[in-house]
Protein backbone atom coordinates (compact mmCIF):
# COMPACT_ATOMS: atom_id res chain seq x y z
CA UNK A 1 -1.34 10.03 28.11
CA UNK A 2 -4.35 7.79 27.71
CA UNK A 3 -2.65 5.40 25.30
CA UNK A 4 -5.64 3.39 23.48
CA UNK A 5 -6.55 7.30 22.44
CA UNK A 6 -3.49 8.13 20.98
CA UNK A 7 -1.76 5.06 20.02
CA UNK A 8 -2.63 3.89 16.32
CA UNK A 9 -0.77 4.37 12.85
CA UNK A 10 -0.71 7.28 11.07
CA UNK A 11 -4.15 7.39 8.68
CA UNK A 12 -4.88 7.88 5.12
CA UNK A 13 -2.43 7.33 1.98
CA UNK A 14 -0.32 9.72 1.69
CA UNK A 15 3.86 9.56 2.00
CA UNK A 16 4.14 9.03 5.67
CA UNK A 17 0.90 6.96 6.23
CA UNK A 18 1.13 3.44 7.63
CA UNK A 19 -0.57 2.25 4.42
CA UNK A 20 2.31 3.60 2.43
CA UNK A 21 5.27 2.30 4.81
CA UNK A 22 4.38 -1.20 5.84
CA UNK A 23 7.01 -2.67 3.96
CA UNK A 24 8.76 -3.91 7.42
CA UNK A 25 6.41 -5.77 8.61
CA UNK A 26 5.04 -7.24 5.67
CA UNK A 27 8.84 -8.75 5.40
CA UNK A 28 7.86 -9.78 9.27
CA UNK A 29 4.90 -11.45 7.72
CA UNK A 30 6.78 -13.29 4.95
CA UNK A 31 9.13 -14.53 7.25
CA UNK A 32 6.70 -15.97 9.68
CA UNK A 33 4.19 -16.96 7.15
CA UNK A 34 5.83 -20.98 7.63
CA UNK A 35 5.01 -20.84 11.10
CA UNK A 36 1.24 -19.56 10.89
CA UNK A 37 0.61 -22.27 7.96
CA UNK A 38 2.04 -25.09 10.16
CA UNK A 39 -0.78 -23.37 12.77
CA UNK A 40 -3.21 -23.61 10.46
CA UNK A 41 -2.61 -27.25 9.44
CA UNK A 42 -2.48 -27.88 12.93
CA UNK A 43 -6.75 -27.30 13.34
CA UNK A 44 -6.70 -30.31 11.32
CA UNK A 45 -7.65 -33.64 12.77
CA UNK A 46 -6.40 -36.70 10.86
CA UNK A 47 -9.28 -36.50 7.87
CA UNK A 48 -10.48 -32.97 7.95
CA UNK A 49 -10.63 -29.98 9.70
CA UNK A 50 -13.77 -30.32 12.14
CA UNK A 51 -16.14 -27.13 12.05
CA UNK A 52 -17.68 -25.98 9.55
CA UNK A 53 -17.03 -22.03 9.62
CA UNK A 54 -13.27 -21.23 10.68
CA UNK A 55 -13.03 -18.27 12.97
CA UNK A 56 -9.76 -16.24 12.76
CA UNK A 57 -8.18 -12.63 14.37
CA UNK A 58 -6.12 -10.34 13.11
CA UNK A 59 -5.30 -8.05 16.61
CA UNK A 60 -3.65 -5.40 15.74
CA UNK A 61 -4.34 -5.14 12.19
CA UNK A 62 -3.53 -1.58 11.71
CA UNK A 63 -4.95 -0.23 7.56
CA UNK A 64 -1.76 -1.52 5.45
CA UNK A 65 -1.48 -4.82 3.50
CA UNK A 66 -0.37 -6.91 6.22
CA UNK A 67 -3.75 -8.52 6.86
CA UNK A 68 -4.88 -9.16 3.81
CA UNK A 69 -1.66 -11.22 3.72
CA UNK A 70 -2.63 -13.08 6.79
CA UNK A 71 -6.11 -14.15 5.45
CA UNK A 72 -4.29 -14.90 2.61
CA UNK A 73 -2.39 -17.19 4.05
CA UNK A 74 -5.19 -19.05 6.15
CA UNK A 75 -7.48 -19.39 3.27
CA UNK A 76 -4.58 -21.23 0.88
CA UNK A 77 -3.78 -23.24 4.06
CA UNK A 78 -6.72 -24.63 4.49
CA UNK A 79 -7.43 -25.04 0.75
CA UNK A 80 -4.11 -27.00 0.45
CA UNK A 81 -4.75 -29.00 3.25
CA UNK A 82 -7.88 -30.26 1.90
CA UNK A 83 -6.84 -30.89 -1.18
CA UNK A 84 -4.41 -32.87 0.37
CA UNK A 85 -7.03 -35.00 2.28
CA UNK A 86 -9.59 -35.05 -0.50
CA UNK A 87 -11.92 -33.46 1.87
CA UNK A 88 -15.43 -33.26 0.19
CA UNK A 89 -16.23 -29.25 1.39
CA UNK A 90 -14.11 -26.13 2.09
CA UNK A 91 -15.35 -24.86 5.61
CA UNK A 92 -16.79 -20.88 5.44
CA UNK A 93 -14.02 -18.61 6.66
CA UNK A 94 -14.88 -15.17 9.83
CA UNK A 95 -12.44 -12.94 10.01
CA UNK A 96 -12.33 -10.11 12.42
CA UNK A 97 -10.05 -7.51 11.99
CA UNK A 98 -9.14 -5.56 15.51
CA UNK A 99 -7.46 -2.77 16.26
CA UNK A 100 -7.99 0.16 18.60
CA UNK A 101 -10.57 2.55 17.70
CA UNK A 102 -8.19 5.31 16.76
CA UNK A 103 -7.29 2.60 13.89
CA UNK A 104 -7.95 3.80 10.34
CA UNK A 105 -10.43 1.11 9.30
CA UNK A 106 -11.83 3.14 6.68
CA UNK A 107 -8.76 2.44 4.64
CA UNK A 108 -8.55 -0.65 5.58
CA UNK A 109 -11.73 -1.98 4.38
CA UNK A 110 -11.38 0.05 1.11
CA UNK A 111 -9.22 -2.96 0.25
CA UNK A 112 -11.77 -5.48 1.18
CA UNK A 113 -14.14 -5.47 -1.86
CA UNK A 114 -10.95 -7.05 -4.55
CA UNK A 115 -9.85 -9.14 -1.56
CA UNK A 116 -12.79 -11.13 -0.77
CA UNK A 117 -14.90 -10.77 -4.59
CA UNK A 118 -11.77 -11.13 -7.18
CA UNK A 119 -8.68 -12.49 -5.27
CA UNK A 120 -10.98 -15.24 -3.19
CA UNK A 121 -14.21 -15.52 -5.15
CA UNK A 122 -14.35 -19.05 -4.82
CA UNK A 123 -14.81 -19.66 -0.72
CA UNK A 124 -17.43 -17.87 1.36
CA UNK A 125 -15.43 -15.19 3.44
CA UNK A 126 -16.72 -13.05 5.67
CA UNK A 127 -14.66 -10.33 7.28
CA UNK A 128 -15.85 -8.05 10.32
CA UNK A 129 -14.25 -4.83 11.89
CA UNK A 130 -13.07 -5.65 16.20
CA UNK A 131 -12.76 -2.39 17.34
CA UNK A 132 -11.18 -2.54 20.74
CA UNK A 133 -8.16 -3.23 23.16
CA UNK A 134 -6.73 -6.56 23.34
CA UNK A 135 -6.26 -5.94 26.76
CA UNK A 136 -9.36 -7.85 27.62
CA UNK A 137 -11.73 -9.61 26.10
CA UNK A 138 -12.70 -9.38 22.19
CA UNK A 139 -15.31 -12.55 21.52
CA UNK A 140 -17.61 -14.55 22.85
CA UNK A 141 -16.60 -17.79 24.75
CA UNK A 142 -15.30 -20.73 22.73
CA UNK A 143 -15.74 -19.05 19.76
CA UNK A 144 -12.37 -18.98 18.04
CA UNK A 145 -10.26 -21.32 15.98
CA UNK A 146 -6.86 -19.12 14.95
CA UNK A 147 -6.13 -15.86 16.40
CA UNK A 148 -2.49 -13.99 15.05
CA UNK A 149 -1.00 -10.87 15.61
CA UNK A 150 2.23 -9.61 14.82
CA UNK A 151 3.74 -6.47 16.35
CA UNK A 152 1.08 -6.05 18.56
CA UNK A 153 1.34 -7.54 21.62
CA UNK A 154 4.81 -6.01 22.64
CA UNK A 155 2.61 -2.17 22.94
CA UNK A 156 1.93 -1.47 26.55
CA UNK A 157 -2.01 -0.74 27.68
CA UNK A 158 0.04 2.13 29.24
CA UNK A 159 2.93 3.78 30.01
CA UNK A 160 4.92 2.02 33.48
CA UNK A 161 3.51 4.12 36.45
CA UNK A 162 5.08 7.50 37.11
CA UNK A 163 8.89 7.40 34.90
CA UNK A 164 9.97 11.02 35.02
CA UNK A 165 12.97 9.52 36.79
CA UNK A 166 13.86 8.60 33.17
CA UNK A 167 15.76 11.75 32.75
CA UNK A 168 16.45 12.60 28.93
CA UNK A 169 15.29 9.45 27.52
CA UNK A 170 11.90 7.70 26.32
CA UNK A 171 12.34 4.14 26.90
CA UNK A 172 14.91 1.63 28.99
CA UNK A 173 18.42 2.57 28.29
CA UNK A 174 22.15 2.14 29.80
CA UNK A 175 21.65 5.22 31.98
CA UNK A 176 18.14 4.41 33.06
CA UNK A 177 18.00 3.43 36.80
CA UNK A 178 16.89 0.02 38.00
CA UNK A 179 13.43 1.26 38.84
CA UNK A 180 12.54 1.77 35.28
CA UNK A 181 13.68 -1.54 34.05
CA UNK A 182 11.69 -2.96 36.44
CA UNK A 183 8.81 -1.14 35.87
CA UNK A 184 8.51 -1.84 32.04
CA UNK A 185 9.24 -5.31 32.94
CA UNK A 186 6.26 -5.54 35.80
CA UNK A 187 3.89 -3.38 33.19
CA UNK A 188 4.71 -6.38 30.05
CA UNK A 189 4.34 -8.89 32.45
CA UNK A 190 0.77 -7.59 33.92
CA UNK A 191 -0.33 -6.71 30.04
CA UNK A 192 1.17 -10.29 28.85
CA UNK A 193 -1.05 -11.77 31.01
CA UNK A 194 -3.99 -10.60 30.67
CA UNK A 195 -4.16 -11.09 27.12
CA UNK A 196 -3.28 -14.80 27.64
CA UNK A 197 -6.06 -15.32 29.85
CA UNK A 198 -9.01 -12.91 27.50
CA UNK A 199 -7.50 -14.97 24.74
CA UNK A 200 -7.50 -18.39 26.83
CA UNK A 201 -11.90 -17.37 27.17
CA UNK A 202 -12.03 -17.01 23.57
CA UNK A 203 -10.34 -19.83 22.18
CA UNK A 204 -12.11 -23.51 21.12
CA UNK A 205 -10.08 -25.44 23.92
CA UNK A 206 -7.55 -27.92 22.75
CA UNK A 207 -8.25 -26.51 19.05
CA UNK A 208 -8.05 -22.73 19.25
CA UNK A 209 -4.31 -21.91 18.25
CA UNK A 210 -2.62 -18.61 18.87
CA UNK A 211 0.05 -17.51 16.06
CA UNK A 212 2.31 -14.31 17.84
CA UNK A 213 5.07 -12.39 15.95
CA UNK A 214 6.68 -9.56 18.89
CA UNK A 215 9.59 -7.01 18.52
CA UNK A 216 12.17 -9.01 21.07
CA UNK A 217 15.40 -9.32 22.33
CA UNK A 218 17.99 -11.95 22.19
CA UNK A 219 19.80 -10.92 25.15
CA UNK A 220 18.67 -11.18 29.05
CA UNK A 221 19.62 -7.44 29.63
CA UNK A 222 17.02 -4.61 28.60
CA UNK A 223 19.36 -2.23 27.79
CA UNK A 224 21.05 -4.60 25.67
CA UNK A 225 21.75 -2.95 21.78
CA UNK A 226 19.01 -4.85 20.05
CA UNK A 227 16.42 -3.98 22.43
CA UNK A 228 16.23 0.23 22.74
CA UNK A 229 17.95 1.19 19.86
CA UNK A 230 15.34 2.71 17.98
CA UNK A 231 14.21 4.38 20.64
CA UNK A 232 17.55 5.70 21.56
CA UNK A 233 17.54 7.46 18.05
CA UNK A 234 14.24 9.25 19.20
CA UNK A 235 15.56 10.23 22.17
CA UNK A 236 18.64 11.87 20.58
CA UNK A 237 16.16 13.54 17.98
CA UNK A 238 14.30 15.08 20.89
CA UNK A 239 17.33 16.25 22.90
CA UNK A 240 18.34 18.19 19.93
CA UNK A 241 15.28 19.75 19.95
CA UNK A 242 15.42 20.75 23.55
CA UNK A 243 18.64 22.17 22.67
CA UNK A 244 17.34 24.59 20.34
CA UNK A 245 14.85 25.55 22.30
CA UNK A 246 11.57 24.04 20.69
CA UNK A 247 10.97 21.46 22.95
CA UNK A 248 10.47 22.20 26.85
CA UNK A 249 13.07 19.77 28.69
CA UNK A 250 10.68 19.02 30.98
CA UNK A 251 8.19 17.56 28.27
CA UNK A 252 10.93 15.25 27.70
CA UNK A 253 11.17 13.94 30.55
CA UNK A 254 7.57 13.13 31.29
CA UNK A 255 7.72 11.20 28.08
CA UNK A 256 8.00 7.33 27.64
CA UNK A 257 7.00 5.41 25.29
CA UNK A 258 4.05 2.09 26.13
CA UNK A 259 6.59 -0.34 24.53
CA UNK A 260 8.52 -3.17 25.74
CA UNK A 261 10.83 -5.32 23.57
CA UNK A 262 11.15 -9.03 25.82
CA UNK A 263 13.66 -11.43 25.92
CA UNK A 264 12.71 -14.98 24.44
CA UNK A 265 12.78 -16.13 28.27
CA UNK A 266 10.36 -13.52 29.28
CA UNK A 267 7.65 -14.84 26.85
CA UNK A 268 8.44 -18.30 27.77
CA UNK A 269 7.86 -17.77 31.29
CA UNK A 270 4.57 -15.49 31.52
CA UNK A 271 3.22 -18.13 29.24
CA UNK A 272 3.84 -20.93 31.43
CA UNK A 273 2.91 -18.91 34.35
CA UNK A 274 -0.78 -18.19 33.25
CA UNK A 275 -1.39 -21.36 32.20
CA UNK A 276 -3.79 -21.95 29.88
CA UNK A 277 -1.75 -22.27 26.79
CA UNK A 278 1.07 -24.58 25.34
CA UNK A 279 4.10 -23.67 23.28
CA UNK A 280 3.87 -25.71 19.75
CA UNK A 281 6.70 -23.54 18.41
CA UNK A 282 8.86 -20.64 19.60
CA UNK A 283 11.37 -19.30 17.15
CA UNK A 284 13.71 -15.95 16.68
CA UNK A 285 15.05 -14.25 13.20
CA UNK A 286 16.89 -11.01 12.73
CA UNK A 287 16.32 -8.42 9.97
CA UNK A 288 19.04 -5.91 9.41
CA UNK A 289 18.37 -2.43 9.81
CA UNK A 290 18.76 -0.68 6.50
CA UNK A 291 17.83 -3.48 4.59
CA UNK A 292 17.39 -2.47 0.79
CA UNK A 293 14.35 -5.01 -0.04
CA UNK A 294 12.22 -2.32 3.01
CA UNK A 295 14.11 1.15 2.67
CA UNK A 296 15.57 2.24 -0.39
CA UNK A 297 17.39 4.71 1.53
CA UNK A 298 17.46 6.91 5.03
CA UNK A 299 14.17 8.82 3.99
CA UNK A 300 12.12 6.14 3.51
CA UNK A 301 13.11 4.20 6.87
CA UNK A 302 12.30 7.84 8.72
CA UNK A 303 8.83 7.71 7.13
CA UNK A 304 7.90 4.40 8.07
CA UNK A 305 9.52 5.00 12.11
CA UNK A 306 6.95 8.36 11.65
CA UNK A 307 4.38 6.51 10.18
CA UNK A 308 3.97 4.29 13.80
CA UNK A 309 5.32 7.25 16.19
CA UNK A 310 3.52 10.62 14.91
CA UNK A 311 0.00 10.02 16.83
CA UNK A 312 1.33 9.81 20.03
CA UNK A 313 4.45 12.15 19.46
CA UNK A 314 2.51 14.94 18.37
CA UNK A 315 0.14 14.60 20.99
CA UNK A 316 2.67 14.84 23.63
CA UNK A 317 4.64 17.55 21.96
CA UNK A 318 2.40 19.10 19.22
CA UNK A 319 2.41 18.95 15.73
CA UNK A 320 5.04 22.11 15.20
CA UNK A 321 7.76 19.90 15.81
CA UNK A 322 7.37 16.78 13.33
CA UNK A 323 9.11 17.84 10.09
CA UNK A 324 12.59 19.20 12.22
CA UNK A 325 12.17 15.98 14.44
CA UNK A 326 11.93 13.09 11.70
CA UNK A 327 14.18 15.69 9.30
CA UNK A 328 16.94 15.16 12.41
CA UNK A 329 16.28 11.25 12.81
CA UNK A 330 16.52 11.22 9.04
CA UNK A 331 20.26 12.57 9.70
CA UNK A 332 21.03 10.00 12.64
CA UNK A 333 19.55 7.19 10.21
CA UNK A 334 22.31 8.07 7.65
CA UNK A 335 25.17 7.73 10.29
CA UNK A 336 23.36 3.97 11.08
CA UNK A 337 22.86 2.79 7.23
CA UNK A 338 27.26 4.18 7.12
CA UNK A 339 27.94 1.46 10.10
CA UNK A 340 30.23 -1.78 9.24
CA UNK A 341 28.09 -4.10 10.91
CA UNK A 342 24.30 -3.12 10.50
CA UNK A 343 21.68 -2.91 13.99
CA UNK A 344 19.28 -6.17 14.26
CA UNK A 345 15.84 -6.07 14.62
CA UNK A 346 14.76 -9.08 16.48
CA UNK A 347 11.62 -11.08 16.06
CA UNK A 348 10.00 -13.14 18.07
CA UNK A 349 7.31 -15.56 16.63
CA UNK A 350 5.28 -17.94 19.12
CA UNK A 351 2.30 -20.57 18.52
CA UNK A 352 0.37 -21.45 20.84
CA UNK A 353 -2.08 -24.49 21.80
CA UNK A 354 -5.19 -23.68 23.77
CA UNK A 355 -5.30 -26.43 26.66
CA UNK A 356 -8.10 -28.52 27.62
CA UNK A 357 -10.18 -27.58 30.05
């Protein structure tokens, strides 16, 4: 599986389209939104904020809401701030929005027109498609002031090398062997890395800053609950199928998903590692699985896992399959929403400092 070809959201608008079923991670954004103003504030020096056209990222911006938000966010920053200061001008603001080319962009930038003529009429904004794999470099040297993503980084550029040893399952899990762990851990690690040092090319240095929100883990062990369980749930749903006959066992088995939930410690360390960057702020929170104010019930949290998973799962295992296989993990959703004590989805949001040179 060639995984920038096959890993985006699902398109368009209708009921299991990203567009429609972004409601978890614009609670992701909400959350983190404190961190990526304090960012933002950050560019400033003591008086004002010194350039005079502010060049932010979205990576990974996927077609829902989420980064409109972001702007959103960066523009009132920056207009608070120099309110705050008195400053005499409001610097221009170039956003690129990236994603791989799969990406539906052309629902995406149907949102653009009320965005940057009715909701921010009064700054100059300027906003610019990035097709492309952040695995590797995006912009031109120097260039950039903010870059974010959230629930980006934590995709694999591919699938660890050669996994059918991961009998029955699609990711890390109690029963995988050692060799897979490790081999998910190596692939981050590699992946982690280089987009640290494309970034580190990119970014003004000791300006640029680097806001990150990742799917983590609190505990050191990878098969630990709050790291696979999702992707336990898959598994189950396709092992029914291969039960019944409509799946090929062996397709299952020469699936795995490009996906690797780290621990805190993980993200720490590559950082420090390659080099180039400093940790201004590193923080965790936990959102329940199930939670009302996302999914109204077990339907609606089964249409926003298909609205991120159908691409690729239908490419591996065609498209005949999808309503049985998200009508099962609708079922195994309903015995997770009847647990006492809910699953946690753990986040992981870093900001970043781009060294001197």
């Amino acid at each position: 599986m060639e995984v920038k070809e096959v890993l985006f959201m699902s398109t368009g608008e209708g009921e299991s389209s990203y567009l429609q079923n972004s409601g978890f991670t614009q609670k992701v954004a909400v959350k983190s939104k404190p961190m990526l103003e304090r960012a933002v504030e950050s560019l400033f020096t003591e008086n004002s904020l010194p350039f005079q056209v502010l060049n932010a990222a979205d990576l990974g911006c996927s077609s829902g809401p989420n980064s409109f938000s972001v702007m959103s966010t960066v523009i009132q920053s920056v207009e608070n701030k120099c309110r705050e200061l008195k400053c005499k001008t409001i610097p221009e603001f170039q956003f690129y929005l990236n994603d791989l080319p799969g990406n539906d962009f052309n629902t995406l930038f149907k949102g653009l027109t009320s965005f940057v003529s009715e909701k921010h009429k009064n700054v100059s904004c300027f906003v610019m498609g990035a097709p492309g794999s952040f695995h590797g470099r995006l912009f031109p040297r120097n260039t950039m002031h903010l870059v974010h993503s959230s629930y980006g980084v934590h995709w694999l550029s591919k699938v660890p090398i050669d996994l059918p040893i991961n009998k029955g399952k699609i990711y890390i899990s109690k029963t995988s062997p050692p060799a897979v762990r490790e081999a998910y851990l190596a692939q981050f690690q590699q992946d982690f890395s280089l987009f640290l040092r494309s970034r580190a090319q990119e970014m003004v240095p000791n300006v640029g800053r680097v806001v990150l929100i990742l799917h983590g883990r609190l505990s050191a062990d990878p098969t630990s609950k709050d790291s696979y369980t999702s992707w336990e749930l898959f598994s189950d749903a396709i092992s029914h199928l291969v039960s019944k006959g409509l799946i090929d066992e062996e397709r299952l088995d020469s699936f795995d998903v490009p996906y690797y939930t780290p621990s805190q410690e993980e993200v720490k360390e590559m950082i420090d590692k390659e080099g180039s960057f400093a940790v201004d702020l590193m923080e965790t929170f936990a959102i329940d699985v199930g939670d009302k104010d996302i999914w109204n019930d077990a339907t609606s949290c089964a249409n926003s896992a298909r609205s991120f998973t159908e691409p690729m799962i239908s490419h591996h295992f065609g498209v005949e399959i999808l309503d049985e296989l998200y009508d099962k993990i609708t079922d195994l959703i309903v015995q997770d929403f009847a647990k006492t004590e809910p699953d946690k989805i753990i986040n992981i949001v870093v900001v970043l400092r781009r060294k001197d040179i």
